[in-house]
Protein backbone atom coordinates (compact mmCIF):
# COMPACT_ATOMS: atom_id res chain seq x y z
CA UNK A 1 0.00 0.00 0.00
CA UNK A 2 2.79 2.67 0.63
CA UNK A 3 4.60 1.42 -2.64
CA UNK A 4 1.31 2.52 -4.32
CA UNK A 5 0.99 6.18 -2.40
CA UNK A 6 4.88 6.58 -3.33
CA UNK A 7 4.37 5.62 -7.15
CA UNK A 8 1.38 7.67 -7.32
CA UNK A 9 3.77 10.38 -5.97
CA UNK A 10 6.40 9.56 -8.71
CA UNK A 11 4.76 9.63 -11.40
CA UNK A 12 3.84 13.27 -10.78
CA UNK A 13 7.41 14.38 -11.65
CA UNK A 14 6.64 12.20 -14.61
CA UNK A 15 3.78 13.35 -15.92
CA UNK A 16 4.78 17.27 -14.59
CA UNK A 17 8.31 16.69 -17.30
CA UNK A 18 6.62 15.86 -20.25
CA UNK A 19 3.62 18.08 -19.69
CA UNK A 20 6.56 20.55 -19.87
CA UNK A 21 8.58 19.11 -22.97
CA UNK A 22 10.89 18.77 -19.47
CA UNK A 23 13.93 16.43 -19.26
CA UNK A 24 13.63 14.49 -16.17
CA UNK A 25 17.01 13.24 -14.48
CA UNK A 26 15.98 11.22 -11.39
CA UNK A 27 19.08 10.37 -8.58
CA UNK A 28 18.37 7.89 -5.86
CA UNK A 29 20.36 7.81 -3.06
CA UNK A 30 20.55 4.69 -0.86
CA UNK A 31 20.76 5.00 3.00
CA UNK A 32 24.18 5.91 3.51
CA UNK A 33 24.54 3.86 6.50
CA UNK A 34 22.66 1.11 5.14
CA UNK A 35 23.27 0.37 1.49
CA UNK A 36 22.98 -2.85 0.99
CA UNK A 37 19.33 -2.94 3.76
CA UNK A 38 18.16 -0.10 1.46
CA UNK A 39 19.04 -1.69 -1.67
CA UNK A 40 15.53 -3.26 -2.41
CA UNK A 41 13.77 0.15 -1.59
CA UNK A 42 15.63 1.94 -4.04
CA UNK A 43 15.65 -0.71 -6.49
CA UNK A 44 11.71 -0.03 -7.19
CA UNK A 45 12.59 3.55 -7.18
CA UNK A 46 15.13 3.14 -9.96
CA UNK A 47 13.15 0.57 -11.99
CA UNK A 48 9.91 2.58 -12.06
CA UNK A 49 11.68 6.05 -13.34
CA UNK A 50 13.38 3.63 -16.21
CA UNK A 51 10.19 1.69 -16.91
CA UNK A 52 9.09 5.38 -17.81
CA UNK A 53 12.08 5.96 -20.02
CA UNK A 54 13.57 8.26 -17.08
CA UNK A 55 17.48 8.49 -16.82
CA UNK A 56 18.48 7.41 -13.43
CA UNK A 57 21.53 7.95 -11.76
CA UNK A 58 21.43 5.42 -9.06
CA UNK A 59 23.97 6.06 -5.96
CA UNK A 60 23.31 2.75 -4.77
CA UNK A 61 25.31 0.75 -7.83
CA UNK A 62 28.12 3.34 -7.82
CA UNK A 63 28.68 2.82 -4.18
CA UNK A 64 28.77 -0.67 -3.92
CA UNK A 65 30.92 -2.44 -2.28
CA UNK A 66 32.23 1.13 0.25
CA UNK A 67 32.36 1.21 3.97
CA UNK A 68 29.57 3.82 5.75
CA UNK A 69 33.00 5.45 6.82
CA UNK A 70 34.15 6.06 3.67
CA UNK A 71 31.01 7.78 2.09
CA UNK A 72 29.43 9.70 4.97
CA UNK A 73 30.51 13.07 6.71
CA UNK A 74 31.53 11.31 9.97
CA UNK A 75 29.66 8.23 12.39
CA UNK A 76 27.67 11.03 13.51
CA UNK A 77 26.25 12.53 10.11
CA UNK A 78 25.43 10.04 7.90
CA UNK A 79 25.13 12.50 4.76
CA UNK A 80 27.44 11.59 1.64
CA UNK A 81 30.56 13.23 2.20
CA UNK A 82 32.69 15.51 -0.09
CA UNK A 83 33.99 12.49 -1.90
CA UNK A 84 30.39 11.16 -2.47
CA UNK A 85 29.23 14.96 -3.87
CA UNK A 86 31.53 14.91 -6.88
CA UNK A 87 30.77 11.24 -7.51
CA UNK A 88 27.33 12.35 -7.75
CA UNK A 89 27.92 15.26 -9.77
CA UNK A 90 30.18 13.42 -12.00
CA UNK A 91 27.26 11.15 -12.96
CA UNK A 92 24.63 13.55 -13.21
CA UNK A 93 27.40 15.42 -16.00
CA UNK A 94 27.46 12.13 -17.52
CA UNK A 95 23.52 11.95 -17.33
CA UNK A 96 23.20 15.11 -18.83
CA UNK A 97 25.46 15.13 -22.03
CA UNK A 98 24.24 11.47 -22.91
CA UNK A 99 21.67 11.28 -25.55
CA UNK A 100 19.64 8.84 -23.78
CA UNK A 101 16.43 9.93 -22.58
């Protein structure tokens, strides 16, 4: 039942791009301190946004495999760190200049 809510919620930004001739970049971020627990969470998040022909950058594949201490602030703040922030922004460049939807 929440899966359905969250979807419905989704495919707002969906509908909102292309009623806008809008392109739609979606990241999804995993649980910093829990990557491989939130892994099946953000898995439906990813696959929806593709199923719609969305380009996702998912955080969750290109931190695979890295300890919580190397990708948050500190044990206390479990926001991506600096490290993490360019990743991301690397991939959303990447994102952006491909010709894929």
């Amino acid at each position: 039942n929440v899966w359905g809510q969250h979807a419905t919620y989704l495919s707002e930004f969906v509908i909102w791009a292309r009623e806008n001739n809008a392109r739609l970049i979606v990241i999804v971020w995993p649980a910093l301190n829990a990557l491989e627990q939130s892994a099946p969470a953000t898995a439906r998040v990813v696959d929806y946004f593709a199923s719609q022909g969305i380009t996702v950058v998912d955080m969750g594949v290109a931190l695979q495999g890295r300890t919580t201490a190397e990708i948050t602030v500190n044990p206390f703040d479990a926001h991506p760190n600096a490290a993490v922030h360019a990743l991301a922004a690397q991939l959303l460049a990447e994102a952006v200049t491909s010709t894929a939807p």
